[in-house]
N, C-alpha and C. Protein backbone atom coordinates (compact mmCIF):
# COMPACT_ATOMS: atom_id res chain seq x y z
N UNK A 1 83.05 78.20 99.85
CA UNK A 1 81.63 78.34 100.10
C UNK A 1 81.40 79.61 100.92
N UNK A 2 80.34 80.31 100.29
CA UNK A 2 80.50 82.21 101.21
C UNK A 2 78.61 81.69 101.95
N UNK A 3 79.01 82.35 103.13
CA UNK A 3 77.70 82.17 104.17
C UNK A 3 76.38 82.13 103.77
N UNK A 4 76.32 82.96 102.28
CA UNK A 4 74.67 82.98 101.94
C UNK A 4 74.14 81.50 101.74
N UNK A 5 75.48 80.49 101.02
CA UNK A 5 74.87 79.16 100.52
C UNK A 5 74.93 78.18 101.51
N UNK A 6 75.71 78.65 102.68
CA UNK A 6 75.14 77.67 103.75
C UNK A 6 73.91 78.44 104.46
N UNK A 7 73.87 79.58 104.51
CA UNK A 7 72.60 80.17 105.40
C UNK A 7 71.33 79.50 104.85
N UNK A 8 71.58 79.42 103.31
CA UNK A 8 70.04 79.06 102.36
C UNK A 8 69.52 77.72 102.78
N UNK A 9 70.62 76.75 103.51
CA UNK A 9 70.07 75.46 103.95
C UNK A 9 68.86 75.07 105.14
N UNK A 10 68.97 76.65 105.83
CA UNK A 10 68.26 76.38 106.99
C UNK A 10 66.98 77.63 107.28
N UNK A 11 66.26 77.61 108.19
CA UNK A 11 65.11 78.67 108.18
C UNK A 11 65.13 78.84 109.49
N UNK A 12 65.84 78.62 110.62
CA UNK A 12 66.06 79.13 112.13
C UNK A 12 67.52 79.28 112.58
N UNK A 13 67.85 80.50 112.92
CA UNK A 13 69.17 80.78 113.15
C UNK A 13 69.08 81.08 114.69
N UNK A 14 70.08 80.77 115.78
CA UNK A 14 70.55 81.29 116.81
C UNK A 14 71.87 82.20 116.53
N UNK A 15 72.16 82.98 117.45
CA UNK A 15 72.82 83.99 117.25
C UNK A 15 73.56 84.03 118.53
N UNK A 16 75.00 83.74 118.88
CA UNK A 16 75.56 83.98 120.24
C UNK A 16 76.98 84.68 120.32
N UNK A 17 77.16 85.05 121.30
CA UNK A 17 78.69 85.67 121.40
C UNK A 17 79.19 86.59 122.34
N UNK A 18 79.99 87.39 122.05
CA UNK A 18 80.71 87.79 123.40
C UNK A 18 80.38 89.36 124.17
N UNK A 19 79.57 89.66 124.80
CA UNK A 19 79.13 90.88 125.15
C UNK A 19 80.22 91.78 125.43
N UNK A 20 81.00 92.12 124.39
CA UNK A 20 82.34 92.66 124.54
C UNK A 20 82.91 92.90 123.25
N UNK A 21 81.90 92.74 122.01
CA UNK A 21 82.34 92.59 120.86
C UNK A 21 83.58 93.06 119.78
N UNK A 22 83.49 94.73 120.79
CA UNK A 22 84.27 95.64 119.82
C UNK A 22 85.99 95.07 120.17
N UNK A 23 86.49 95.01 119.06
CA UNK A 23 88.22 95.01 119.19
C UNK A 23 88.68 93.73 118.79
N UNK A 24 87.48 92.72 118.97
CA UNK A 24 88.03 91.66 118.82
C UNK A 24 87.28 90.60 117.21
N UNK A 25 86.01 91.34 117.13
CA UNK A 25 85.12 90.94 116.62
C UNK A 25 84.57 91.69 115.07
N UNK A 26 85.13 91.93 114.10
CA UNK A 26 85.32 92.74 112.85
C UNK A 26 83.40 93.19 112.74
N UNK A 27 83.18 94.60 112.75
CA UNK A 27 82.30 94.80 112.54
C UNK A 27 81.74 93.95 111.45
N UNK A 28 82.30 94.22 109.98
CA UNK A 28 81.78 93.67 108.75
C UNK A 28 81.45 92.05 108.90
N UNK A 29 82.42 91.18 110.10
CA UNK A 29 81.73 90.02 110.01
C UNK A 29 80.41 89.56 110.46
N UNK A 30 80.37 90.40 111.45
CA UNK A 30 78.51 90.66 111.85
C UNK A 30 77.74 90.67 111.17
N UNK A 31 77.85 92.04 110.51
CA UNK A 31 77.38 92.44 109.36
C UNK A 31 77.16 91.09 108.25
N UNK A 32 78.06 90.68 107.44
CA UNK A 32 77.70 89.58 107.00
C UNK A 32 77.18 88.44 107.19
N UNK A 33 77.11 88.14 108.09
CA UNK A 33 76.11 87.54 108.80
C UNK A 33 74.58 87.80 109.21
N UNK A 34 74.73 88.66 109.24
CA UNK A 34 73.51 89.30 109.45
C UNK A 34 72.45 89.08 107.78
N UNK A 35 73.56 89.97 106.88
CA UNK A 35 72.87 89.69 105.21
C UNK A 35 72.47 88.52 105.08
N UNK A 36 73.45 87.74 105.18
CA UNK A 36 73.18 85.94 104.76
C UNK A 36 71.81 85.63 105.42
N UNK A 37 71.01 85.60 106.32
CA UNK A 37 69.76 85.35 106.67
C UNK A 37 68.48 84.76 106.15
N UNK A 38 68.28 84.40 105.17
CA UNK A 38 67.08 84.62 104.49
C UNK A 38 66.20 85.05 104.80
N UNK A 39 65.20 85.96 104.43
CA UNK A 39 64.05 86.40 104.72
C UNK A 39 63.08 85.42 105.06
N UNK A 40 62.53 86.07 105.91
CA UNK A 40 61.34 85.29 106.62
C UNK A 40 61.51 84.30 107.07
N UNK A 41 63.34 84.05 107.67
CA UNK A 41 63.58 82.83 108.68
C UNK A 41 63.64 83.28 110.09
N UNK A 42 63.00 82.36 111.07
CA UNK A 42 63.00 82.41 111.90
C UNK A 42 64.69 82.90 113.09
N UNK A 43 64.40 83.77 114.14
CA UNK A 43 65.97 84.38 114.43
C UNK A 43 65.65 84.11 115.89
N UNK A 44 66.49 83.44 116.64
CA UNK A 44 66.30 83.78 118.24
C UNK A 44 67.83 84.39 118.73
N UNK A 45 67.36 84.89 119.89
CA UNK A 45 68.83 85.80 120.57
C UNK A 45 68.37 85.78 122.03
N UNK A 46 69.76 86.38 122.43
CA UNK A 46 69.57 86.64 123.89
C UNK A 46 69.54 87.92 124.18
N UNK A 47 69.50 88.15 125.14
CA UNK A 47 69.47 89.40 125.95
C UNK A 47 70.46 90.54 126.32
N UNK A 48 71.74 89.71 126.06
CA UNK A 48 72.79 90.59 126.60
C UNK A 48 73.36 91.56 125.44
N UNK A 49 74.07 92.68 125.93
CA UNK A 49 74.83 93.83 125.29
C UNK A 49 76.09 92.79 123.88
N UNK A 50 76.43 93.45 123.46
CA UNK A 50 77.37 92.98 122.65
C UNK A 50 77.12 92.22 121.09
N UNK A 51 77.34 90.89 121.19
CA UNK A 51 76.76 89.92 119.82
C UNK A 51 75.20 90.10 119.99
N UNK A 52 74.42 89.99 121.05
CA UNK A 52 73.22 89.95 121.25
C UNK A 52 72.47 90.94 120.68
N UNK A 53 72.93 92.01 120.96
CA UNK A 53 72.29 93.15 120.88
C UNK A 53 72.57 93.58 118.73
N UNK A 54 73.53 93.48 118.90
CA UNK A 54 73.78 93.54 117.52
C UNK A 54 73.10 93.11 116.38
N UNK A 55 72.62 91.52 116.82
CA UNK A 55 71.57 91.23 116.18
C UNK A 55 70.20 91.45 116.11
N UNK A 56 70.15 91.49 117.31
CA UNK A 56 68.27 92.19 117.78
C UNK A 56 68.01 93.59 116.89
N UNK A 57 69.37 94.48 117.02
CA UNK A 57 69.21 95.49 115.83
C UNK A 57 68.86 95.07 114.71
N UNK A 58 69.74 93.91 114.02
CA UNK A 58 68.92 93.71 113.02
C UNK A 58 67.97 92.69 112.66
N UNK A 59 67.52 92.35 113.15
CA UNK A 59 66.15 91.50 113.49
C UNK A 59 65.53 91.81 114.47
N UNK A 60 64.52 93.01 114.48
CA UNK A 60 63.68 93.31 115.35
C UNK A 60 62.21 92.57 115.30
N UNK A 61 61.90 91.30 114.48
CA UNK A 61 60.91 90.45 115.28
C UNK A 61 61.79 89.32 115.15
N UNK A 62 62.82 89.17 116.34
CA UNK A 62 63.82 88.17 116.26
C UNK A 62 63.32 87.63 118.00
N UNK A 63 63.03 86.28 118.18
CA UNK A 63 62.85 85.93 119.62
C UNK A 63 63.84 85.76 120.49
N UNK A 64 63.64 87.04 121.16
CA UNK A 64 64.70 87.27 122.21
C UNK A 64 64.08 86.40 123.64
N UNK A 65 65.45 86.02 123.91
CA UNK A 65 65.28 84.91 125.27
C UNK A 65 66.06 86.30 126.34
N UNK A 66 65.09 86.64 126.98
CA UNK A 66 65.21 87.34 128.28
C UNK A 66 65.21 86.89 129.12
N UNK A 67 66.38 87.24 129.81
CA UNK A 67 66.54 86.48 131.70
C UNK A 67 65.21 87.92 132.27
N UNK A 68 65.42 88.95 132.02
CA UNK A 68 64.34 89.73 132.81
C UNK A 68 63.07 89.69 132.45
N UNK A 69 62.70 88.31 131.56
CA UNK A 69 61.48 87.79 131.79
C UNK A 69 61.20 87.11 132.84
N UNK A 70 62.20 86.80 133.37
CA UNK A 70 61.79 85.62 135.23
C UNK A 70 61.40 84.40 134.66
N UNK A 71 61.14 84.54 133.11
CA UNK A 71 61.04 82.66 132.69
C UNK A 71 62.36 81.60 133.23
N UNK A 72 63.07 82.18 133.41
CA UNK A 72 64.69 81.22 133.76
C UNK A 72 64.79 81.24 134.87
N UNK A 73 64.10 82.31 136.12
CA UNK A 73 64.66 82.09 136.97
C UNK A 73 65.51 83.49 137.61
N UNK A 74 66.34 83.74 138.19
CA UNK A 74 67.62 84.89 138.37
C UNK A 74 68.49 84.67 138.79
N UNK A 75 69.16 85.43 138.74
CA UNK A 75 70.87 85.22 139.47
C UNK A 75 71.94 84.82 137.98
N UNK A 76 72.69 84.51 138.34
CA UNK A 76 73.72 83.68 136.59
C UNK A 76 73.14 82.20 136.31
N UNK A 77 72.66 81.90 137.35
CA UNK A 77 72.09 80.29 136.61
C UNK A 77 70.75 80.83 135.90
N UNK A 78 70.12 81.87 135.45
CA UNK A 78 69.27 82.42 134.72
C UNK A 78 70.03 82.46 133.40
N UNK A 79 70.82 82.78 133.77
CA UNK A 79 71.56 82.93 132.04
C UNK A 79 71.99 82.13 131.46
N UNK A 80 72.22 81.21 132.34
CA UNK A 80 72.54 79.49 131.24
C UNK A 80 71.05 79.28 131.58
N UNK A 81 69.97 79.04 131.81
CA UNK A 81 69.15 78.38 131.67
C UNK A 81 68.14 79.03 130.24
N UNK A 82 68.30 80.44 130.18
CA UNK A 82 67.96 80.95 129.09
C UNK A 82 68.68 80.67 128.18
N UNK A 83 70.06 80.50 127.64
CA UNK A 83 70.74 80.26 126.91
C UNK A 83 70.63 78.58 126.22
N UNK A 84 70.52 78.05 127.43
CA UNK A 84 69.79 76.48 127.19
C UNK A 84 68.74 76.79 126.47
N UNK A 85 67.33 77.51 126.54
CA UNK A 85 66.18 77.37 126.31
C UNK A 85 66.57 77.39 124.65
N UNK A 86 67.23 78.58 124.53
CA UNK A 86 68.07 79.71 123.07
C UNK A 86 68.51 78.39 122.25
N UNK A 87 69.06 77.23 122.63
CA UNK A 87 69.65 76.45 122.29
C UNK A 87 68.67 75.41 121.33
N UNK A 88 67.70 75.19 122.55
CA UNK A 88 66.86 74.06 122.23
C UNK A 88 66.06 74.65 121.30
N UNK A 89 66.14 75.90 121.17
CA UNK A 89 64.82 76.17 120.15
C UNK A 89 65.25 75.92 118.80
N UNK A 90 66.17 76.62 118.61
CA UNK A 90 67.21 76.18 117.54
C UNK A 90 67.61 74.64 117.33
N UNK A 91 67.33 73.54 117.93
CA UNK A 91 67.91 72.33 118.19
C UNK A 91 66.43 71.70 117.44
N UNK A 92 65.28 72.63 118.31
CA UNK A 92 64.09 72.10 117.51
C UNK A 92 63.63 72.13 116.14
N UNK A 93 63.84 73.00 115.60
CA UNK A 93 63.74 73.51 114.17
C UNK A 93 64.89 73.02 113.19
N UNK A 94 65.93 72.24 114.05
CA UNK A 94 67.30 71.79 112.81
C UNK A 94 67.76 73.28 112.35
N UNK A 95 67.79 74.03 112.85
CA UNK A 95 68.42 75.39 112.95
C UNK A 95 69.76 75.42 112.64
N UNK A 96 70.63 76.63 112.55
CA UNK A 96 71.84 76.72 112.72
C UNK A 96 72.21 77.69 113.68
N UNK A 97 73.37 77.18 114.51
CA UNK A 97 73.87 78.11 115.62
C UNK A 97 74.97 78.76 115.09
N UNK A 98 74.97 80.04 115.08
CA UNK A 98 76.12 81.03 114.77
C UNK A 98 76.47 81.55 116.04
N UNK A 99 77.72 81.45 116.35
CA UNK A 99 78.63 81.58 117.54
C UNK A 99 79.93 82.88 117.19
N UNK A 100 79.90 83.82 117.84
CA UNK A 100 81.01 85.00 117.86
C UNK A 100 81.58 84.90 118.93
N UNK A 101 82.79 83.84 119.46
CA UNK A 101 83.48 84.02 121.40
C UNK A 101 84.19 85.40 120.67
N UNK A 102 84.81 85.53 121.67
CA UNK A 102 86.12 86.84 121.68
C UNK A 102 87.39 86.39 122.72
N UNK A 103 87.27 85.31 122.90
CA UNK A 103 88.00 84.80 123.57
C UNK A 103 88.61 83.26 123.10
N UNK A 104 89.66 82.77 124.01
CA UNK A 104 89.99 81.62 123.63
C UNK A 104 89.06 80.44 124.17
N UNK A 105 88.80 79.21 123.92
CA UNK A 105 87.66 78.27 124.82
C UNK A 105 88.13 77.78 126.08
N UNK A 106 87.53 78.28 127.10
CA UNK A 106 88.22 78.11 128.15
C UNK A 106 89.12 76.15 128.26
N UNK A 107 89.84 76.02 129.41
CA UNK A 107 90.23 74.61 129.07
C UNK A 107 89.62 73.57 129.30
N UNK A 108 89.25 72.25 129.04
CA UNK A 108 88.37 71.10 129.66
C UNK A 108 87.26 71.64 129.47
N UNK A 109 86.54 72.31 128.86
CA UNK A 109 85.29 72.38 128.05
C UNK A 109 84.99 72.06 126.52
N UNK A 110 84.21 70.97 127.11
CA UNK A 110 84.06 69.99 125.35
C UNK A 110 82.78 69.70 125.19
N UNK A 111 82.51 69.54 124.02
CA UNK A 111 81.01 69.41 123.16
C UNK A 111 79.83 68.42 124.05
N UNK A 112 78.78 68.30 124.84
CA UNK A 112 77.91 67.70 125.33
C UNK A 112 76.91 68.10 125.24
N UNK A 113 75.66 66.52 125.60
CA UNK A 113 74.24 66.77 125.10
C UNK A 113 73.46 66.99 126.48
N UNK A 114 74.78 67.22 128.14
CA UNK A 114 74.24 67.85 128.45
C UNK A 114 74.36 68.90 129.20
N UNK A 115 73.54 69.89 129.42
CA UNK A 115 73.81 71.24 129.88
C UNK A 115 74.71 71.56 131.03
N UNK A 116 74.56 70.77 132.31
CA UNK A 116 75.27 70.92 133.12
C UNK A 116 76.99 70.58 132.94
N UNK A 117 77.82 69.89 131.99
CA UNK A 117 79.05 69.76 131.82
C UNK A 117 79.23 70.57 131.00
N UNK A 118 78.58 71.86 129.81
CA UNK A 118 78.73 72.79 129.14
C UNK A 118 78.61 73.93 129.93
N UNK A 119 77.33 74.29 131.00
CA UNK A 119 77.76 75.72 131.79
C UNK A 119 78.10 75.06 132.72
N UNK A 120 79.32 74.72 133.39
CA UNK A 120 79.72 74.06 134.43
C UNK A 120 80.69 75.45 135.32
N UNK A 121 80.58 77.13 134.22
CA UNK A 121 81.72 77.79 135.28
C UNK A 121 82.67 77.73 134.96
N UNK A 122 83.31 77.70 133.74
CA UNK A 122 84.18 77.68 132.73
C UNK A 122 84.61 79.25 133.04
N UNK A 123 83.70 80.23 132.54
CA UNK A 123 83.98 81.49 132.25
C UNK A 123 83.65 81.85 130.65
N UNK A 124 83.01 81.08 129.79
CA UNK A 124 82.41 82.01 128.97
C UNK A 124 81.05 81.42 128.41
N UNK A 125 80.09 81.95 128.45
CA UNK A 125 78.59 81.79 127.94
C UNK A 125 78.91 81.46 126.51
N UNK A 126 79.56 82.19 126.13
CA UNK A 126 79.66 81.50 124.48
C UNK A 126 79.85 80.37 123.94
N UNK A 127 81.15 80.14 124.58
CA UNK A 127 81.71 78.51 124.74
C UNK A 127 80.88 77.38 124.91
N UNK A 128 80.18 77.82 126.23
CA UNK A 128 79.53 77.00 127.00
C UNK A 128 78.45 76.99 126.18
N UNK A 129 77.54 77.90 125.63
CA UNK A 129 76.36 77.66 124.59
C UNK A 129 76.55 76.74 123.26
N UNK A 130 77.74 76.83 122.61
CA UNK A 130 78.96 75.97 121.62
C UNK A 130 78.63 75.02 121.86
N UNK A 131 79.16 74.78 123.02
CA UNK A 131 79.68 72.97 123.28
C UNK A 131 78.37 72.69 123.47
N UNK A 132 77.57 72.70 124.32
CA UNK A 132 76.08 72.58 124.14
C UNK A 132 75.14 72.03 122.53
N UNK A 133 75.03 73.66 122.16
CA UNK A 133 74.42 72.99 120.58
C UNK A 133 75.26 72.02 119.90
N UNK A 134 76.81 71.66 119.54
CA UNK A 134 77.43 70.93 119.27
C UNK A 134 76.83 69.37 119.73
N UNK A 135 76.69 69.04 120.93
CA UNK A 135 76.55 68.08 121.89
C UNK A 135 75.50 67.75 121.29
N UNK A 136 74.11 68.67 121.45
CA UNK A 136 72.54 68.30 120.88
C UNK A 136 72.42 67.74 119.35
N UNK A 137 73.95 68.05 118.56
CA UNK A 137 73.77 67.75 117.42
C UNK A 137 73.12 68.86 116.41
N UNK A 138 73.35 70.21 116.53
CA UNK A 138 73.25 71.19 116.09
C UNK A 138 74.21 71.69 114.90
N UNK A 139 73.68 72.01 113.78
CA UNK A 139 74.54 72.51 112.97
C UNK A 139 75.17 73.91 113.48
N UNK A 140 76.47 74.61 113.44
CA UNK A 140 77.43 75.23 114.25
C UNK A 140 77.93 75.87 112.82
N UNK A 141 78.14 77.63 113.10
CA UNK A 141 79.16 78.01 112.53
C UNK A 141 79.80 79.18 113.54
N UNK A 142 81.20 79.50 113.00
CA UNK A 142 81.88 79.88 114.04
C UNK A 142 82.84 80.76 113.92
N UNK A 143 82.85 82.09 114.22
CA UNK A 143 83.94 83.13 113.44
C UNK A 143 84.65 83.03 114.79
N UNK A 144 86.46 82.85 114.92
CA UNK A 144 87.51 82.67 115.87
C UNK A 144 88.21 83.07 115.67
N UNK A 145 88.97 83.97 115.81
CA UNK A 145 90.03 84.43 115.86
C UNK A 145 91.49 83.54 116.44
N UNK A 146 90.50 82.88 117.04
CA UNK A 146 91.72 82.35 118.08
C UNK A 146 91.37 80.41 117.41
N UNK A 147 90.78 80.21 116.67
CA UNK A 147 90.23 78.35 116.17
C UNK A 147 89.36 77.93 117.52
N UNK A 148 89.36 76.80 116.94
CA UNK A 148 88.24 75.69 118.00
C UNK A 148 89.43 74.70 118.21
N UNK A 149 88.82 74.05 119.62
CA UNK A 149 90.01 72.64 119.71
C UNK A 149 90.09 71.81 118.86
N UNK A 150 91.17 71.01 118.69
CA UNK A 150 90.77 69.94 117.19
C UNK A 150 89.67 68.97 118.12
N UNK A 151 89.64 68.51 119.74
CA UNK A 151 88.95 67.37 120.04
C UNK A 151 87.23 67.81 119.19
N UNK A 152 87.05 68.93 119.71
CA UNK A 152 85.70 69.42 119.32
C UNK A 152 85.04 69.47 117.40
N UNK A 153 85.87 68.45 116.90
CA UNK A 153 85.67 68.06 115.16
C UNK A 153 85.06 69.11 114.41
N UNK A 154 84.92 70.68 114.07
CA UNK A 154 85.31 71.24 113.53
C UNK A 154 86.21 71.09 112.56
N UNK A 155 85.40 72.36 110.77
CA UNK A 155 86.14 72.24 109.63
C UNK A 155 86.61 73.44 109.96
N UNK A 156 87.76 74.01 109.43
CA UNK A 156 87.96 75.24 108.95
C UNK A 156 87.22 75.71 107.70
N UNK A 157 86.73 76.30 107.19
CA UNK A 157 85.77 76.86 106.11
C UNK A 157 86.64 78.09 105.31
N UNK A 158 87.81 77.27 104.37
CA UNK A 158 89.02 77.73 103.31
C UNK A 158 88.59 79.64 103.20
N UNK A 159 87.36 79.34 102.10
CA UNK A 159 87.19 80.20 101.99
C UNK A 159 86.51 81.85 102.46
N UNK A 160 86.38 81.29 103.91
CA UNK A 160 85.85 82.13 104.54
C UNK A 160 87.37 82.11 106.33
N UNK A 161 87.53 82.76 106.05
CA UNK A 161 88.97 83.40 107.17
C UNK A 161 88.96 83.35 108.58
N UNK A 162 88.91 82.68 109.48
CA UNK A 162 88.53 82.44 111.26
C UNK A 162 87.34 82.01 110.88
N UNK A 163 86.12 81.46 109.96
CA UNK A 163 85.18 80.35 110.12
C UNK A 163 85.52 79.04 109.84
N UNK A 164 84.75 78.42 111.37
CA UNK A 164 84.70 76.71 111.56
C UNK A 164 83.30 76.41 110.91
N UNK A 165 83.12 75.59 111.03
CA UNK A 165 81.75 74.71 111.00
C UNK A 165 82.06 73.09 111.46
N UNK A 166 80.58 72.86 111.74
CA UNK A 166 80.41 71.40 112.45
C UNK A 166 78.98 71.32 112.05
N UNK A 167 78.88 69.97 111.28
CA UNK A 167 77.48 69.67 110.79
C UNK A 167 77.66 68.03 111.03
N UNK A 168 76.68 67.66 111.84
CA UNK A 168 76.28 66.71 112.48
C UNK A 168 75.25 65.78 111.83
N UNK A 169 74.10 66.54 111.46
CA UNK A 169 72.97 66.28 110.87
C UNK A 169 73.05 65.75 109.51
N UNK A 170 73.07 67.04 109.05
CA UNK A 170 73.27 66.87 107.22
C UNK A 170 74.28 67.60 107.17
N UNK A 171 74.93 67.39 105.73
CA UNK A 171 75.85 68.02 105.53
C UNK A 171 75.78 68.79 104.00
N UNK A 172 76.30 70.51 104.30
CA UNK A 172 76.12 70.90 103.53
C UNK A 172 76.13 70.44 101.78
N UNK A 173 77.37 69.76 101.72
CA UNK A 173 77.13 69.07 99.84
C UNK A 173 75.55 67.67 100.04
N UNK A 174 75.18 67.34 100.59
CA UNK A 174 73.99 66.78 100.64
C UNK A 174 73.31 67.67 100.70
N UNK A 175 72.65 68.92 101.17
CA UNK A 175 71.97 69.53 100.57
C UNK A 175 71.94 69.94 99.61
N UNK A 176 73.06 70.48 99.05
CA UNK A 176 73.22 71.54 97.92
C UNK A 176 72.83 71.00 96.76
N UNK A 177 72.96 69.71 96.74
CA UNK A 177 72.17 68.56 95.80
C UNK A 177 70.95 68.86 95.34
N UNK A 178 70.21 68.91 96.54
CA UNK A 178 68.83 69.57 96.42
C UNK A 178 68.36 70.87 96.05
């Protein structure tokens, strides 16, 4: 299954990952990701340099969740609380969360519905945004270099190379029906 025919299932995408992208993170998989989109679906992002920014390039009326809006608050608990917000919006719409870490998942961080045991200070926003939408029951896809834990029930996705997925909701061959 190649990303366009799961992208076609949904009309709100989140977008997260590692503000550190280059070296670890294959330009072209961005990139493809990016194509798969459908037009005129709804896109939210965050604020930071790296996966963030990457996408805001290409979705420039994409709703960016800014900590230097002062809606969250400041300091680093601004940035999980924006990242929360990033979450729920996507959580509201039955969205899909697309996740880029660049790292491995830190340890004893696992899938919850709620925020405080996901940014608990782990050390990565990505992760911690993951286990989060996972938790809310969010459909999840996931380019890794490095896999997901098996506790965290993740597929590998054959035909697509370091992508997981986790579908909670519906599942892609139940849509495709339709």
């Amino acid at each position: 299954m190649q990303l366009q025919e799961i992208f076609q299932s949904y009309s709100t995408f989140g977008f997260s990952g590692s503000r550190f992208s280059s070296g670890v993170l294959p330009p072209n998989v961005l990139s493809s990701a990016a194509k798969s989109v459908p037009k005129g679906s709804r896109v939210v992002i965050g604020c930071q340099k790296g996966v963030d920014a990457f996408f805001r390039q290409c979705f420039p009326n994409a709703e960016v969740f800014s900590v230097a809006s002062g809606k969250w608050g400041s300091g680093k608990g601004a940035y999980a609380a924006r990242s929360i917000a990033c979450i729920k919006a996507v959580a509201d719409d039955s969205g899909l969360w697309i996740s880029f870490p660049a790292s491995e998942c830190p340890p004893g961080l696992i899938p919850s519905n709620k925020s405080s045991q996901c940014f608990s200070g782990k050390g990565s926003g990505s992760w911690a945004s993951l286990a989060f939408a996972c938790g809310l029951g969010v459909s999840c896809l996931v380019y890794s270099p490095f896999g997901i834990p098996d506790s965290w029930n993740f597929s590998h996705l054959p035909d697509l190379n370091k992508w997981f997925s986790f579908y909670q909701r519906t599942s892609i061959n139940q849509l495709s029906l339709f």
